[in-house]
PDB file of N, CA and C in Angstrom:
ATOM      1  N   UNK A   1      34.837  59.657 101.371  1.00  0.00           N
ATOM      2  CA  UNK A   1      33.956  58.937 100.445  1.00  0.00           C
ATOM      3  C   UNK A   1      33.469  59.854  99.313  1.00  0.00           C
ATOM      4  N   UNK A   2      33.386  61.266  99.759  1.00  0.00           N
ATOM      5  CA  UNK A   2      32.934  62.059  98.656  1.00  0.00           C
ATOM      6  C   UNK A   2      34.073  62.714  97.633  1.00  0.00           C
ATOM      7  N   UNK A   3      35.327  62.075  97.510  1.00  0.00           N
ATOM      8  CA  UNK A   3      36.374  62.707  96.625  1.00  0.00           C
ATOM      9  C   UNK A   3      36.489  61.127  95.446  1.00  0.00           C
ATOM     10  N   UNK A   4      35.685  60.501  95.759  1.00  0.00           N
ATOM     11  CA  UNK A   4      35.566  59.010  94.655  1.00  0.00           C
ATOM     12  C   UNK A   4      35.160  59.819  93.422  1.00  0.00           C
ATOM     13  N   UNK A   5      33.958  59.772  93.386  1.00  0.00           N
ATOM     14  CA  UNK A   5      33.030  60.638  92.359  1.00  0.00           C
ATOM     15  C   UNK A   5      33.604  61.487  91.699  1.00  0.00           C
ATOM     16  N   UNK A   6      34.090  62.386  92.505  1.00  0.00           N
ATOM     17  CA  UNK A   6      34.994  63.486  91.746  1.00  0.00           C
ATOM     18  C   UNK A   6      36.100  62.969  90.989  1.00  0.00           C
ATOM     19  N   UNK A   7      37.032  62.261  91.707  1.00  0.00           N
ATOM     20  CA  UNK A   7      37.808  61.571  90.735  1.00  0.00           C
ATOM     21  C   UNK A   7      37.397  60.717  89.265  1.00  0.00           C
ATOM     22  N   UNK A   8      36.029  59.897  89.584  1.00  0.00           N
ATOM     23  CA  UNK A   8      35.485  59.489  88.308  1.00  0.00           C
ATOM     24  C   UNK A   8      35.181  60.339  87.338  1.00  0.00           C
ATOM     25  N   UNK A   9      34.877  61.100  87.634  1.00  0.00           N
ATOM     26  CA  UNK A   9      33.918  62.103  87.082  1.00  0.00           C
ATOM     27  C   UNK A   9      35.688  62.933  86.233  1.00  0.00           C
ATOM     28  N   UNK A  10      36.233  63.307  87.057  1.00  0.00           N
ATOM     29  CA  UNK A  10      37.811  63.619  86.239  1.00  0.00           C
ATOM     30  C   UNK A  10      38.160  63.118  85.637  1.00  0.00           C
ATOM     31  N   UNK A  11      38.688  61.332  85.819  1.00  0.00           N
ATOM     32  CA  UNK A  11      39.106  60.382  84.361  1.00  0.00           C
ATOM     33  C   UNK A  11      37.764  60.589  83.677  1.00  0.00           C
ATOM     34  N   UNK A  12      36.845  60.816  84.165  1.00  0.00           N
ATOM     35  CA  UNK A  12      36.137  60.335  82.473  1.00  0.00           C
ATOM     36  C   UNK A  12      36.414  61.116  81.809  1.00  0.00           C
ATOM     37  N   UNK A  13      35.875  62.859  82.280  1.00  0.00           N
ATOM     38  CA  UNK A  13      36.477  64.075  81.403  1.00  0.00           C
ATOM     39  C   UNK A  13      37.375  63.850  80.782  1.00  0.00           C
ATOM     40  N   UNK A  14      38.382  63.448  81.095  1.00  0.00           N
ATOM     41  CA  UNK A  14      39.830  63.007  80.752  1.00  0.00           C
ATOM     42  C   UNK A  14      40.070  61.947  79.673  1.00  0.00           C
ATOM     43  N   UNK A  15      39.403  61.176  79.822  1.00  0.00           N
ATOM     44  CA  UNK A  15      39.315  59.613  79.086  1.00  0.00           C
ATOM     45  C   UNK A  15      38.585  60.360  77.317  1.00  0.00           C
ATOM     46  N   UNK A  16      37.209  61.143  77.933  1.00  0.00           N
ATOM     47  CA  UNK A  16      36.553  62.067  77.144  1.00  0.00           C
ATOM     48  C   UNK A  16      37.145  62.786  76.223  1.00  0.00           C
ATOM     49  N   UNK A  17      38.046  63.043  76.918  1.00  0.00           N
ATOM     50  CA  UNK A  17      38.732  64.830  76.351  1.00  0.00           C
ATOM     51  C   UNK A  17      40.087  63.820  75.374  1.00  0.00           C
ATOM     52  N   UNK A  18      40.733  63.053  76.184  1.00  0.00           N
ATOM     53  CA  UNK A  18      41.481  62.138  75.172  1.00  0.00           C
ATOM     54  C   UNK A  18      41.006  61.373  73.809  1.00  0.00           C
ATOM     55  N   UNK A  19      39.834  60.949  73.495  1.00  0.00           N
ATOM     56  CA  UNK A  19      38.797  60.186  72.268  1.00  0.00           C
ATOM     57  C   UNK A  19      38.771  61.235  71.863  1.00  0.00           C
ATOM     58  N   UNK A  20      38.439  62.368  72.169  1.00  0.00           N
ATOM     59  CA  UNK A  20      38.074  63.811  71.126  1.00  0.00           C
ATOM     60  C   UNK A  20      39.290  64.299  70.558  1.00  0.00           C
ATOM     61  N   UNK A  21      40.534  64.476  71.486  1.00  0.00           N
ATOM     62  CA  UNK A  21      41.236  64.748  70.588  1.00  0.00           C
ATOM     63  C   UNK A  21      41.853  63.411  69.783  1.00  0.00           C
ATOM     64  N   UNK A  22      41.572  62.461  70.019  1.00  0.00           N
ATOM     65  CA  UNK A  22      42.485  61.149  69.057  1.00  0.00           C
ATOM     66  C   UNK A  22      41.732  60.819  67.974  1.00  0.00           C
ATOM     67  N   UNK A  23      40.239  61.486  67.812  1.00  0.00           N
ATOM     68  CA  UNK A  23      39.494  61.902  66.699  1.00  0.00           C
ATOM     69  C   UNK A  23      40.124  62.702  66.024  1.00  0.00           C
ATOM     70  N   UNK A  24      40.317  64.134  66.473  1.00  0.00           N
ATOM     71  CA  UNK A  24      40.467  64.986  66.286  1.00  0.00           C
ATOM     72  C   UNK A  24      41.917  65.026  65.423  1.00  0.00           C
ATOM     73  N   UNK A  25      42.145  64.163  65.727  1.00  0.00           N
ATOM     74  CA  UNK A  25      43.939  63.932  65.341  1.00  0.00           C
ATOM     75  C   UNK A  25      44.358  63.154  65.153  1.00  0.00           C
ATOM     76  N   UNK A  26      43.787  62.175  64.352  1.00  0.00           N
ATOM     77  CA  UNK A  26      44.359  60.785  64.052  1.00  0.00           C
ATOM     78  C   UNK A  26      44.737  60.781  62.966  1.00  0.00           C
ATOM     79  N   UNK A  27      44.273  61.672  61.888  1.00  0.00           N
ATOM     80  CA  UNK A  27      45.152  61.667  60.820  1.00  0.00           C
ATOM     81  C   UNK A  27      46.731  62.190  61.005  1.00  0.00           C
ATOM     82  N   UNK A  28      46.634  63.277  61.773  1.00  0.00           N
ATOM     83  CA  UNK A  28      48.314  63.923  62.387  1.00  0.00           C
ATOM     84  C   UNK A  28      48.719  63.291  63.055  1.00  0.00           C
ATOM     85  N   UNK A  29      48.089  61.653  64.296  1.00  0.00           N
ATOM     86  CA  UNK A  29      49.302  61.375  64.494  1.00  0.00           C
ATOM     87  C   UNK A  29      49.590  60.047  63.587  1.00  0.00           C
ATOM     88  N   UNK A  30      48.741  59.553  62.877  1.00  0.00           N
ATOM     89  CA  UNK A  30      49.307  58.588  61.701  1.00  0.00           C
ATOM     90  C   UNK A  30      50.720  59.528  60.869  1.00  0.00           C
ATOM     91  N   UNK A  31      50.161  60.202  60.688  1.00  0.00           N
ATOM     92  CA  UNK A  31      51.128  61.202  59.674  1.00  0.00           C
ATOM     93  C   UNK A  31      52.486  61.352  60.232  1.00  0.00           C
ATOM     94  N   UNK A  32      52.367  61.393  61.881  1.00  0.00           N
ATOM     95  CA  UNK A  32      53.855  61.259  62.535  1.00  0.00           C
ATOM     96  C   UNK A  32      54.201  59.971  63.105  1.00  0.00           C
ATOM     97  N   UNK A  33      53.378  59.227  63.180  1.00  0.00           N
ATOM     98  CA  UNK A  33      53.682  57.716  63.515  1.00  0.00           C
ATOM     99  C   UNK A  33      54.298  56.853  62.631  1.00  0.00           C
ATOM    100  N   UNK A  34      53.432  57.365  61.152  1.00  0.00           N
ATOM    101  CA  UNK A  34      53.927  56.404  59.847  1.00  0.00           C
ATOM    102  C   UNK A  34      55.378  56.343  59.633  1.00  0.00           C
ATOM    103  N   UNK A  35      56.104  57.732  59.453  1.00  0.00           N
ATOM    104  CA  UNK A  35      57.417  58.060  58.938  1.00  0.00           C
ATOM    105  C   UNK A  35      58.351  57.397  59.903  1.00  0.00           C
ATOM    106  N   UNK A  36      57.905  57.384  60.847  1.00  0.00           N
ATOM    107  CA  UNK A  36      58.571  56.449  62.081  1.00  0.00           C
ATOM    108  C   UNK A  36      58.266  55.002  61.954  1.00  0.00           C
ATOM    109  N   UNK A  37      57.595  54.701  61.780  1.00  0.00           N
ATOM    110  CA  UNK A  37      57.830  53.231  61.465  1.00  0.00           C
ATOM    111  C   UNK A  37      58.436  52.968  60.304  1.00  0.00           C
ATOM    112  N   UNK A  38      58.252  53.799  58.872  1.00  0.00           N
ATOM    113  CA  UNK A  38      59.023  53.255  57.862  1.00  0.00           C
ATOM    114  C   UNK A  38      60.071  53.567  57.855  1.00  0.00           C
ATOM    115  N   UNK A  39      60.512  54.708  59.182  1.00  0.00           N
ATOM    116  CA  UNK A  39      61.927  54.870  58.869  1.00  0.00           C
ATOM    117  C   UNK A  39      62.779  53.556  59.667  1.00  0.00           C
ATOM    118  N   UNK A  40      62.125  52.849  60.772  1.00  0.00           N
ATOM    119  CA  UNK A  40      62.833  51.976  61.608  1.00  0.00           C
ATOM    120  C   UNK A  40      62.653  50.805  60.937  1.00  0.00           C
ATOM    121  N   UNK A  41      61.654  50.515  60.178  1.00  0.00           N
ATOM    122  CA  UNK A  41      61.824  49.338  58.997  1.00  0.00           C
ATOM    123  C   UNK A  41      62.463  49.191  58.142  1.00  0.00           C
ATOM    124  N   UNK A  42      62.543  50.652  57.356  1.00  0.00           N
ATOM    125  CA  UNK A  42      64.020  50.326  56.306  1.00  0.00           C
ATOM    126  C   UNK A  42      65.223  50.677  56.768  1.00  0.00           C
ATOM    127  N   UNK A  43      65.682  50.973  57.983  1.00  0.00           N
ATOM    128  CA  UNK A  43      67.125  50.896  58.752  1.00  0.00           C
ATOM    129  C   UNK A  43      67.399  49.942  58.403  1.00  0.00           C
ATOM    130  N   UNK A  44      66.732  48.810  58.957  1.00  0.00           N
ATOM    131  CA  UNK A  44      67.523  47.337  58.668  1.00  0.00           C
ATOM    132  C   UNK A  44      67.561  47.067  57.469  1.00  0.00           C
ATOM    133  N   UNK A  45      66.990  46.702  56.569  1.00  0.00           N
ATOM    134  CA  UNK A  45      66.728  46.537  54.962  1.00  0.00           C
ATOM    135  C   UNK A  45      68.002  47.144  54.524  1.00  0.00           C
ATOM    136  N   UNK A  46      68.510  48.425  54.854  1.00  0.00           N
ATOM    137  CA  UNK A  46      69.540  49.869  54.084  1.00  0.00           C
ATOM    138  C   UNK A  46      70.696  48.926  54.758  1.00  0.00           C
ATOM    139  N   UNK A  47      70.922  48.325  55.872  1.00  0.00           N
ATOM    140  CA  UNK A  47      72.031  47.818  56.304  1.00  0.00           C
ATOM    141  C   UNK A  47      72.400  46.423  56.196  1.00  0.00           C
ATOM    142  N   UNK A  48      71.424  45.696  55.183  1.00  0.00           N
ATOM    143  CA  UNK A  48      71.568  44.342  54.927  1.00  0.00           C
ATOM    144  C   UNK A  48      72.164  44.837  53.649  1.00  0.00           C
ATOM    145  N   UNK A  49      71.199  46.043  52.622  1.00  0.00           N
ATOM    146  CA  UNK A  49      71.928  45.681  51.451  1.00  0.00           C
ATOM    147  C   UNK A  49      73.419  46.379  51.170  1.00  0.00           C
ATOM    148  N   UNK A  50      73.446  47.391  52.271  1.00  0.00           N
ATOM    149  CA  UNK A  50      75.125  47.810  52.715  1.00  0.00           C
ATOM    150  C   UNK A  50      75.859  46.756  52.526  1.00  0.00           C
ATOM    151  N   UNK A  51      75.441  45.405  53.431  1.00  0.00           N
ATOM    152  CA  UNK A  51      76.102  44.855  53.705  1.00  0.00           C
ATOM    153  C   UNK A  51      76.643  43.481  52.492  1.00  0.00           C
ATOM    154  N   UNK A  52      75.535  43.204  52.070  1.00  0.00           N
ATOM    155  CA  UNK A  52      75.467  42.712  51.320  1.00  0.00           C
ATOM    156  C   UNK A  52      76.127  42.901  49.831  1.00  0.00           C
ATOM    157  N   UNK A  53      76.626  44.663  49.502  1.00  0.00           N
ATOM    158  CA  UNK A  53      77.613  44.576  48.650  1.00  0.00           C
ATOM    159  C   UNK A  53      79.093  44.879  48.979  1.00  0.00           C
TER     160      UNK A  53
END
C-alpha cells in the first residue's frame, strides 16, 4: 500500500518535468514539427502537378 504514493508522486514529477520542458521547448519542437508537416503536405501537391503535366 505504501509504493502507491510513491508512484504518484513519480508521474507527477514526471507529468511536471514533461510541461516544463514542452514550455521550455515548444518553439523547437514547432520548428521541427512544422517542416514535417509541410513537407508531407506538399508531397502530394509536387505529385499531382508531376502528374498533371
Amino acid at each position: 500500500m505504501q509504493q502507491k504514493p510513491v508512484v504518484q508522486e513519480g508521474i507527477y514529477k514526471f507529468t511536471e518535468g514533461m510541461q516544463g520542458f514542452a514550455e521550455h521547448n515548444t518553439h523547437l519542437l514547432i520548428g521541427l514539427i512544422w517542416p514535417w508537416q509541410g513537407m508531407v503536405l506538399h508531397i502530394p501537391w509536387l505529385l499531382v502537378i508531376r502528374v498533371k503535366r
